[in-house]
N, C-alpha and C. Protein backbone atom coordinates (compact mmCIF):
# COMPACT_ATOMS: atom_id res chain seq x y z
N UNK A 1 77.20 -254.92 -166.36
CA UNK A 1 78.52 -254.37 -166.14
C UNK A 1 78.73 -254.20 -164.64
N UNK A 2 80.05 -254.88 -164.14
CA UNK A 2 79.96 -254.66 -163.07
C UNK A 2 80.33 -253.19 -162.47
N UNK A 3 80.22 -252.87 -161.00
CA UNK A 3 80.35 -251.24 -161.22
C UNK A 3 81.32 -250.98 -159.77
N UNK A 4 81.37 -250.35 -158.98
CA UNK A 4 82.72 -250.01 -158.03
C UNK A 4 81.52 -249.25 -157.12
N UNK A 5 82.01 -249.25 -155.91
CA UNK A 5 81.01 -248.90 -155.01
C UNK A 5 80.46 -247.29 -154.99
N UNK A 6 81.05 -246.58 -156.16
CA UNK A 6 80.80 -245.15 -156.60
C UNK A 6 79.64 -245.30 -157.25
N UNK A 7 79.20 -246.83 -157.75
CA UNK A 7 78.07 -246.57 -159.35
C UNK A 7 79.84 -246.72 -160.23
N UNK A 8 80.57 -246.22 -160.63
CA UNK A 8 81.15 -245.89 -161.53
C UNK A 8 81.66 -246.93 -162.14
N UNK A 9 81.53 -247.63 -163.19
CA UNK A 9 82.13 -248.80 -164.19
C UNK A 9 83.75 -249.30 -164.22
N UNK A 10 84.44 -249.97 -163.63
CA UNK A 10 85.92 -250.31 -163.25
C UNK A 10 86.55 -249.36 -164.57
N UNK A 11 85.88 -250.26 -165.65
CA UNK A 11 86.74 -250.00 -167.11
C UNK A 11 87.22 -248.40 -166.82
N UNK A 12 86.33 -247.78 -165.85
CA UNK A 12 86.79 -245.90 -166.36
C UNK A 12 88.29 -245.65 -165.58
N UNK A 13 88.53 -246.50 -164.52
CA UNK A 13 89.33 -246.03 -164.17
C UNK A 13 90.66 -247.18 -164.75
N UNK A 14 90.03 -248.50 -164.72
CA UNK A 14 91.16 -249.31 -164.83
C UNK A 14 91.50 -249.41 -166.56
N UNK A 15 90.96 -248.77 -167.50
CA UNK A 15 91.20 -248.55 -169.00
C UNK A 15 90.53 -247.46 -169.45
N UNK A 16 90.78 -246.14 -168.78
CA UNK A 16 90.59 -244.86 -169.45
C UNK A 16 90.97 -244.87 -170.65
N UNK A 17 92.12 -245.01 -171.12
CA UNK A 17 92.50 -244.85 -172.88
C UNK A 17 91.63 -245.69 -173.75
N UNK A 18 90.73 -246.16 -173.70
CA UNK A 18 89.98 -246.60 -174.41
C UNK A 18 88.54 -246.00 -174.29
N UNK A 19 88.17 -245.39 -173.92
CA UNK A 19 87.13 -244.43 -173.45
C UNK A 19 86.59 -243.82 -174.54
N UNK A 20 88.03 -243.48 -175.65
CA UNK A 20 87.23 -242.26 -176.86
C UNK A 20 86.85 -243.18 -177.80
N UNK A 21 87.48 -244.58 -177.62
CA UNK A 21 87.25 -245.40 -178.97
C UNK A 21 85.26 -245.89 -178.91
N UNK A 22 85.02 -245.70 -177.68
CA UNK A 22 83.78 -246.57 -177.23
C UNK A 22 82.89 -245.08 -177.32
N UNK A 23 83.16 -243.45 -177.51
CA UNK A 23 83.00 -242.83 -177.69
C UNK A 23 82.64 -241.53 -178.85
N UNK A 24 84.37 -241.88 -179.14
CA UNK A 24 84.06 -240.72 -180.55
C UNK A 24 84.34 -241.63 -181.31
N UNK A 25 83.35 -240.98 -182.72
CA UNK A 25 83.38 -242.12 -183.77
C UNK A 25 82.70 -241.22 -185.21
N UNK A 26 82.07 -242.05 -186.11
CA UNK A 26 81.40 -241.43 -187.00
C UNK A 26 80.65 -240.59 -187.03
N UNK A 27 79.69 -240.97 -186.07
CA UNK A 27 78.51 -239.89 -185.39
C UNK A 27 78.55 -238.60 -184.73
N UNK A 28 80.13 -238.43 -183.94
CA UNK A 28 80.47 -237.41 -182.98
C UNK A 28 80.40 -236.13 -183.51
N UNK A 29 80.81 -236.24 -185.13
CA UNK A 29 80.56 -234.53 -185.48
C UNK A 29 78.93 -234.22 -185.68
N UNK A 30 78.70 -235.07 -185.99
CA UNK A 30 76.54 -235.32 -185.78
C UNK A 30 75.83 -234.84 -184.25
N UNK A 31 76.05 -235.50 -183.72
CA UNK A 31 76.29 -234.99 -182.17
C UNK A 31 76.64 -234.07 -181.74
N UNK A 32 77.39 -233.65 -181.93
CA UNK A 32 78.19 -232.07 -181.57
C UNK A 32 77.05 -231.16 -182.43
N UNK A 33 76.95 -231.31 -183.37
CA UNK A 33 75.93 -230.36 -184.21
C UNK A 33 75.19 -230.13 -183.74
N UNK A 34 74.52 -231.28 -183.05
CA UNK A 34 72.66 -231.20 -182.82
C UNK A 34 72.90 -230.38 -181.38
N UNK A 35 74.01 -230.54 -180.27
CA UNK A 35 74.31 -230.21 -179.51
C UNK A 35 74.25 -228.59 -179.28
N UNK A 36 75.35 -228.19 -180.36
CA UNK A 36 75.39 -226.59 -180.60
C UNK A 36 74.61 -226.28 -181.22
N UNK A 37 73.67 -226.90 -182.30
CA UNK A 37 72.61 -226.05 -182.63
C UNK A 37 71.37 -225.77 -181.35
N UNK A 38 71.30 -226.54 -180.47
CA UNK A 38 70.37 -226.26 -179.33
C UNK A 38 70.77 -225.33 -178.68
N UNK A 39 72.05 -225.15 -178.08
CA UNK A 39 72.70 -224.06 -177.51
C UNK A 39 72.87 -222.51 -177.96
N UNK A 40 73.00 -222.90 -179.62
CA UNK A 40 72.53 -221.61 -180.32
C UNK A 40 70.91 -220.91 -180.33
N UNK A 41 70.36 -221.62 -180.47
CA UNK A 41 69.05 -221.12 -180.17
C UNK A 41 68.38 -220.96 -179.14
N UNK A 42 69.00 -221.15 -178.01
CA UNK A 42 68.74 -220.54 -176.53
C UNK A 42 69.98 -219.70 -176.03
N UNK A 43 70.43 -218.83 -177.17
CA UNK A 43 71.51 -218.31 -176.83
C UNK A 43 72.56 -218.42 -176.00
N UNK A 44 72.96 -219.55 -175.67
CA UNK A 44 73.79 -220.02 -174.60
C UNK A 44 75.03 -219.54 -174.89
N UNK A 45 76.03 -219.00 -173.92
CA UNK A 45 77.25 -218.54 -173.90
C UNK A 45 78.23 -219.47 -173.03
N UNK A 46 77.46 -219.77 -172.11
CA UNK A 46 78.43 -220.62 -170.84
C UNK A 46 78.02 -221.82 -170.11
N UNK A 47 78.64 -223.00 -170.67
CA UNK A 47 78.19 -224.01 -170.46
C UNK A 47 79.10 -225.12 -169.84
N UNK A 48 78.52 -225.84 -168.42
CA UNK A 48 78.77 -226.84 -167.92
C UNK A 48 78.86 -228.03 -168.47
N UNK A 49 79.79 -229.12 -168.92
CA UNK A 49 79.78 -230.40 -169.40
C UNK A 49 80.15 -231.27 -168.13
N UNK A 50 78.83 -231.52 -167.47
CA UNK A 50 78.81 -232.31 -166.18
C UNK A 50 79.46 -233.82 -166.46
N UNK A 51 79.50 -234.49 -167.12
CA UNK A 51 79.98 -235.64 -167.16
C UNK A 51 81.08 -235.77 -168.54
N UNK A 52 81.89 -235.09 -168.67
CA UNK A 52 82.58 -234.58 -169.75
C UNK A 52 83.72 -235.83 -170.54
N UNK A 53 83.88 -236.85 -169.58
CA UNK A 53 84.74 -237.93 -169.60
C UNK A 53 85.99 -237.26 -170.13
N UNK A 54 86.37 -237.77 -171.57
CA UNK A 54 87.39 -237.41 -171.86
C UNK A 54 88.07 -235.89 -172.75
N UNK A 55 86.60 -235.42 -172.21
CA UNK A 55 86.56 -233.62 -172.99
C UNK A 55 86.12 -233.71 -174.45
N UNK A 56 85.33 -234.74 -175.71
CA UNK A 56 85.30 -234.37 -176.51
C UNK A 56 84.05 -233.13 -176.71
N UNK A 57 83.05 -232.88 -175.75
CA UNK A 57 82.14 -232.23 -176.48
C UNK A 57 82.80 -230.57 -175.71
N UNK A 58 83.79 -230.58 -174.83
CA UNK A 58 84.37 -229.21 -174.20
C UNK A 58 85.10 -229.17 -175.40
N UNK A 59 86.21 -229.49 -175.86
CA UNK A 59 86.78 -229.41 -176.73
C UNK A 59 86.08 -228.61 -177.95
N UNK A 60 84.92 -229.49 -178.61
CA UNK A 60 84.08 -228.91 -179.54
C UNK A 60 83.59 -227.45 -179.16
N UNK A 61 83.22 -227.24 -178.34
CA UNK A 61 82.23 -226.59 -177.71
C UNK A 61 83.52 -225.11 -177.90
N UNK A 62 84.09 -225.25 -176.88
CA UNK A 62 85.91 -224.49 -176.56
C UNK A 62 85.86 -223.69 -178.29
N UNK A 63 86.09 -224.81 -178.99
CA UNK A 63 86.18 -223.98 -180.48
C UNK A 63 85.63 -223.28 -181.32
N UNK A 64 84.54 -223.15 -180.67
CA UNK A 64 83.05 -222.30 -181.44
C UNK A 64 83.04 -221.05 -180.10
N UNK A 65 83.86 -220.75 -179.51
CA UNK A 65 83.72 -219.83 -178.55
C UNK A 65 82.89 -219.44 -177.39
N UNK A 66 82.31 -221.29 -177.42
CA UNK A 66 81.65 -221.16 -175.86
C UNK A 66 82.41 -220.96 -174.67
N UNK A 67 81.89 -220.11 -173.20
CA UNK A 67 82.88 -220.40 -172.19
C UNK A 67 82.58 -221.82 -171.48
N UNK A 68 82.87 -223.11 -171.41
CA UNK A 68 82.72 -224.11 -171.23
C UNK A 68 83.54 -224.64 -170.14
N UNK A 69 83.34 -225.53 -169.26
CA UNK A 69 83.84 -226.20 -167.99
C UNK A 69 83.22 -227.50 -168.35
N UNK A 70 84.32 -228.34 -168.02
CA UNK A 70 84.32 -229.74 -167.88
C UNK A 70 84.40 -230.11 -166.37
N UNK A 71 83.56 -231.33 -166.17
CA UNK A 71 83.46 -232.04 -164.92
C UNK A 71 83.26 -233.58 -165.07
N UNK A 72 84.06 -234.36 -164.14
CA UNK A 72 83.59 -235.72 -164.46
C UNK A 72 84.11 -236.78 -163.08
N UNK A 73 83.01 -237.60 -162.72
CA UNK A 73 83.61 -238.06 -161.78
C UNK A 73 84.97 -239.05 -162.16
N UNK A 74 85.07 -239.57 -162.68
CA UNK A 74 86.65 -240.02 -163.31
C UNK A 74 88.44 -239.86 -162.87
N UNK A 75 88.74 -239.43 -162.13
CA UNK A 75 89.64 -238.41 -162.06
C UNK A 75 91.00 -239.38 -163.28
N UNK A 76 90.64 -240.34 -164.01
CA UNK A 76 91.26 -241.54 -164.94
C UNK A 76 90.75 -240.60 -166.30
N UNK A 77 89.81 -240.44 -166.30
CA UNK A 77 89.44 -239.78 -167.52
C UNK A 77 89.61 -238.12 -167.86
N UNK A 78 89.94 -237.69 -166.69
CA UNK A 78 90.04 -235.87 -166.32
C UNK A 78 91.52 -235.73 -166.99
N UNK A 79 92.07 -236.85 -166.40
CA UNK A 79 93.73 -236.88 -166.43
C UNK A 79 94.35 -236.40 -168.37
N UNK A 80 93.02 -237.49 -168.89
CA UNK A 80 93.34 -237.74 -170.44
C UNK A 80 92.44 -236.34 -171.00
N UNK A 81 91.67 -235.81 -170.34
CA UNK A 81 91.36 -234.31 -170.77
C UNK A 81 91.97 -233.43 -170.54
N UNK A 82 92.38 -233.42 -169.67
CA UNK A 82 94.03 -232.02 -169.38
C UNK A 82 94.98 -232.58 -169.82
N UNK A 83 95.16 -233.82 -170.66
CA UNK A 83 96.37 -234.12 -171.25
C UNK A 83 96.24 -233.59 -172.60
N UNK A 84 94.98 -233.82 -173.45
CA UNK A 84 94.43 -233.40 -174.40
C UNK A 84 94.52 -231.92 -174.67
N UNK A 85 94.38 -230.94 -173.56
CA UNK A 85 94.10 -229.70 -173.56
C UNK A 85 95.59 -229.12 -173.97
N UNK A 86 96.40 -229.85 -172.87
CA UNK A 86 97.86 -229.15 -172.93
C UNK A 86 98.28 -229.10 -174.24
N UNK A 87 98.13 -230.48 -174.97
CA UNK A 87 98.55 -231.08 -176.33
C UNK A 87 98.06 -229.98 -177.41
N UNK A 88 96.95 -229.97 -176.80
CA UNK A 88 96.19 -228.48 -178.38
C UNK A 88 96.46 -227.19 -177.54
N UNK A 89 97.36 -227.03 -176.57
CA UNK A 89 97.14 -225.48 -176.08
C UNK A 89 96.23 -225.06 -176.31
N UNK A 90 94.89 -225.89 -175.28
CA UNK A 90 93.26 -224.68 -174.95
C UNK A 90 93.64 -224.65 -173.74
N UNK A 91 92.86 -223.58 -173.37
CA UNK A 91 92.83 -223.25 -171.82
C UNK A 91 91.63 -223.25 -172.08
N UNK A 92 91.09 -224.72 -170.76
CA UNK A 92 89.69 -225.14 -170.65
C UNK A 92 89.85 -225.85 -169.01
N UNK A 93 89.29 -225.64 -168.16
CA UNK A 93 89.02 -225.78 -166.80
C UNK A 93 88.32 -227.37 -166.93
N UNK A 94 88.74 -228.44 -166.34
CA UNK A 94 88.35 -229.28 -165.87
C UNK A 94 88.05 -229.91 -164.94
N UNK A 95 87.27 -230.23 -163.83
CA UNK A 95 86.99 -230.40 -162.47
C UNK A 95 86.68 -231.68 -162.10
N UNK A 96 87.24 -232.37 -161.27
CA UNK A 96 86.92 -233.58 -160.60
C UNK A 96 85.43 -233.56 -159.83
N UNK A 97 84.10 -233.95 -160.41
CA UNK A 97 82.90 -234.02 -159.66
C UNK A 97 81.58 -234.52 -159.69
N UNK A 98 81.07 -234.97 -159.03
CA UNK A 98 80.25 -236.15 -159.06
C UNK A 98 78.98 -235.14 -159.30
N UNK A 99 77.86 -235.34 -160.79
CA UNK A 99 76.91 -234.79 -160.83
C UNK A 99 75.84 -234.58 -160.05
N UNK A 100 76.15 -235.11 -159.32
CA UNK A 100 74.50 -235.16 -157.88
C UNK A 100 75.48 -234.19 -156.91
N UNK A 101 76.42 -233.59 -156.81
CA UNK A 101 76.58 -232.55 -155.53
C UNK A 101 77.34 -231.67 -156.02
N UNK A 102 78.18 -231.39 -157.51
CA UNK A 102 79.16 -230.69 -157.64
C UNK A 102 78.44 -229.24 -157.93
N UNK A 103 79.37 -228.47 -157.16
CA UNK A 103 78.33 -226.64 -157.69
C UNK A 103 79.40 -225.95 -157.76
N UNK A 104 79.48 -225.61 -159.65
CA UNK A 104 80.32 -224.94 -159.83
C UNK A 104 80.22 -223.47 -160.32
N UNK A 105 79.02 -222.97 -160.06
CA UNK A 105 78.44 -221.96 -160.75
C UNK A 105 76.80 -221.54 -160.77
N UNK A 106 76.90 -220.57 -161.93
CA UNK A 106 75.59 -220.55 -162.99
C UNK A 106 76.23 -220.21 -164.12
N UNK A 107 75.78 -221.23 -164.80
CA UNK A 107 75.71 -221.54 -166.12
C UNK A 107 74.70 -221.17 -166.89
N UNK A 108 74.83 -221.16 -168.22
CA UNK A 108 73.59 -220.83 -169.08
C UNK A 108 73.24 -222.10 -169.76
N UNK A 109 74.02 -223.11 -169.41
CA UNK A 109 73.21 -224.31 -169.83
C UNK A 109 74.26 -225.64 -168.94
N UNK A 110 73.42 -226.74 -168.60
CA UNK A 110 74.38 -227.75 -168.19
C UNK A 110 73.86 -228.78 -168.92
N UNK A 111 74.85 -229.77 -169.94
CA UNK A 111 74.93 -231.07 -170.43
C UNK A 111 74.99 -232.30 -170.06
N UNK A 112 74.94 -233.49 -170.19
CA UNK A 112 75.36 -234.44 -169.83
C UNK A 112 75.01 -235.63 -170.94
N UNK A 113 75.94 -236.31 -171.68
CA UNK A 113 75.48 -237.70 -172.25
C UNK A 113 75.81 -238.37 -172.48
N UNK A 114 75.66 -239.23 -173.47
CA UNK A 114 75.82 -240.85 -173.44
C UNK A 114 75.26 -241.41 -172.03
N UNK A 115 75.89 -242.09 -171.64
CA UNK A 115 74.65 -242.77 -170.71
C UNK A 115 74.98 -242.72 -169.14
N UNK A 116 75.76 -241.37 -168.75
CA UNK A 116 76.17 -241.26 -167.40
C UNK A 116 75.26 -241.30 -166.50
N UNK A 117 74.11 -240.82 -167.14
CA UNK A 117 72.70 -240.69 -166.05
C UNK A 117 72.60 -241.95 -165.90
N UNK A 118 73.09 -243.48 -166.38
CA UNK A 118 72.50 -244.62 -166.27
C UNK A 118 73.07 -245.18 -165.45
N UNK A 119 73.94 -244.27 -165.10
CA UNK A 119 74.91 -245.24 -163.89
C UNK A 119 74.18 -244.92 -162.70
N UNK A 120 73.44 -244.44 -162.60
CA UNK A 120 72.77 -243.71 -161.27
C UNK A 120 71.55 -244.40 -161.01
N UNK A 121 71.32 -244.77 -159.10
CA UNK A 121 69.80 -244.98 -159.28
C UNK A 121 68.99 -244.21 -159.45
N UNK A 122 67.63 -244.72 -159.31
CA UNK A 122 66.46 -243.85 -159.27
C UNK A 122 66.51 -242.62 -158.30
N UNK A 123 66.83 -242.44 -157.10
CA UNK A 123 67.23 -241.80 -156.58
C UNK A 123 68.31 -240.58 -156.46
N UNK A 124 69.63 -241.11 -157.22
CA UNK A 124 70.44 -240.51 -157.46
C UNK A 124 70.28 -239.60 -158.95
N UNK A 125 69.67 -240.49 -159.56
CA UNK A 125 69.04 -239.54 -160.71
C UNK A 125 68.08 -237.98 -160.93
N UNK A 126 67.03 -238.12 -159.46
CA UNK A 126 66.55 -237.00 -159.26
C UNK A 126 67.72 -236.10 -158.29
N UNK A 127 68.28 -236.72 -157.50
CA UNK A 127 69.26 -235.87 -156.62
C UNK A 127 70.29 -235.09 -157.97
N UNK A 128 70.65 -235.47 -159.25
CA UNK A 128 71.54 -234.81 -160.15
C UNK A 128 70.37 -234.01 -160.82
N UNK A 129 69.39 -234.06 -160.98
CA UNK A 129 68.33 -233.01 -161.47
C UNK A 129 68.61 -231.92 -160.25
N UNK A 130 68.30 -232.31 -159.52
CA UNK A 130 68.18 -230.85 -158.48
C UNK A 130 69.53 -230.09 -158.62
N UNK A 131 70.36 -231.03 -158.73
CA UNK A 131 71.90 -230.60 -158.62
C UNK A 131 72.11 -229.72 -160.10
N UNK A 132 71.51 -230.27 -161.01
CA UNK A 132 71.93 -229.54 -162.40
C UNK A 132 71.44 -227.79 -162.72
N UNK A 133 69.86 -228.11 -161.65
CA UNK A 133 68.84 -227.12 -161.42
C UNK A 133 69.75 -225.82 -160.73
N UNK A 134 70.75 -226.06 -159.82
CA UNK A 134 71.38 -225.38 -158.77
C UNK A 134 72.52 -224.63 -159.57
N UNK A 135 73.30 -225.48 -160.62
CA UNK A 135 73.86 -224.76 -161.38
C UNK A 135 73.66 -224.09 -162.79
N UNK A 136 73.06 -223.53 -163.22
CA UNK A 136 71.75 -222.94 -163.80
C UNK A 136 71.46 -221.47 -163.50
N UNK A 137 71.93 -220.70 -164.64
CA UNK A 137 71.38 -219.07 -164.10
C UNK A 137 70.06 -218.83 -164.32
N UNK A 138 69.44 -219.92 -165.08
CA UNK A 138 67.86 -219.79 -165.37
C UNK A 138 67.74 -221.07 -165.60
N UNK A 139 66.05 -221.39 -165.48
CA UNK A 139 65.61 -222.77 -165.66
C UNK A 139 65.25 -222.69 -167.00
N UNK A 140 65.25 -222.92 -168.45
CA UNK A 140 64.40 -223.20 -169.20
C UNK A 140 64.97 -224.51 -169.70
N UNK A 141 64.20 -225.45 -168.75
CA UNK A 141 64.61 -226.31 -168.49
C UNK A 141 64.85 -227.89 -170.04
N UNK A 142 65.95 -228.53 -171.05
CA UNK A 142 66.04 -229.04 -171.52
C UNK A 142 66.66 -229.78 -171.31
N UNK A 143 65.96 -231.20 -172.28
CA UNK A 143 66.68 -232.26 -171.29
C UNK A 143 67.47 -233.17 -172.19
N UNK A 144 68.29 -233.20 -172.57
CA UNK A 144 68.83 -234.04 -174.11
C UNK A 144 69.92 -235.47 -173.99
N UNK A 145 69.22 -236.27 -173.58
CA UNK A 145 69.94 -237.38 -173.74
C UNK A 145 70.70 -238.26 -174.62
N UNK A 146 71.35 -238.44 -174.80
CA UNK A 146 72.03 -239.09 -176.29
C UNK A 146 72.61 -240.43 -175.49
N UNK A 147 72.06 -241.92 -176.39
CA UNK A 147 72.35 -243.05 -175.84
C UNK A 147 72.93 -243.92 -177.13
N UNK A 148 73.80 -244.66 -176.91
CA UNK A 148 75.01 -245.03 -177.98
C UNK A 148 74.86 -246.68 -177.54
């Protein structure tokens, strides 16, 4: 896939509306489960969705009464999550930001999946560890990848 001098994949910006189809699907309420059941058992209250694309797991998350923040480098895909938000009247914070430098807090847990970490090199991959580390009110540190 070719990619834009960000790392970031053309398709995100030049065909955002197709984003949820390559996204949410059969599996997504499966996903979301395994998601919040981890969060439940490390009692998590407030959680970062670092690469959030088009808000489905803020969304989920939003409705079970997590305090949740969305982030995504995208600002094509942010657009269709605050469009989403307005549409269901949530009030859910979404932020334009690249996981290797964005600091928006401490959180009690920060997410990221499908395969955003893959857009990154080797390099940039440990630079978003440190970065995830920074927003973080504690380390107990989990690491949950989900690849589609």
């Amino acid at each position: 896939m070719k990619q834009s001098e960000f790392g970031l994949p053309p398709e995100y910006q030049e065909i955002p509306e197709y984003f949820d189809a390559q996204n949410i699907g059969d599996d997504t309420e499966a996903r979301n489960a395994v998601i919040e059941s981890l969060l439940k058992e490390h009692k998590v209250q407030s959680v970062l969705d670092m690469t959030c694309g088009t808000g489905s797991q803020v969304f989920h998350l939003k409705e079970r009464g997590y305090d949740v923040t969305g982030s995504d480098f995208s600002p094509a895909l942010l657009d269709i999550a605050r469009k989403k938000a307005r549409e269901q009247h949530v009030s859910v914070t979404f932020i334009d930001g690249d996981m290797r430098k964005i600091r928006l807090g401490k959180f009690d847990a920060v997410i990221t999946i499908f395969n955003a970490v893959g857009h990154l090199t080797k390099d940039d991959f440990e630079v978003a560890l440190h970065n995830i580390y920074h927003n973080l009110k504690q380390v107990v540190f989990m690491c949950l990848i989900f690849s589609i």
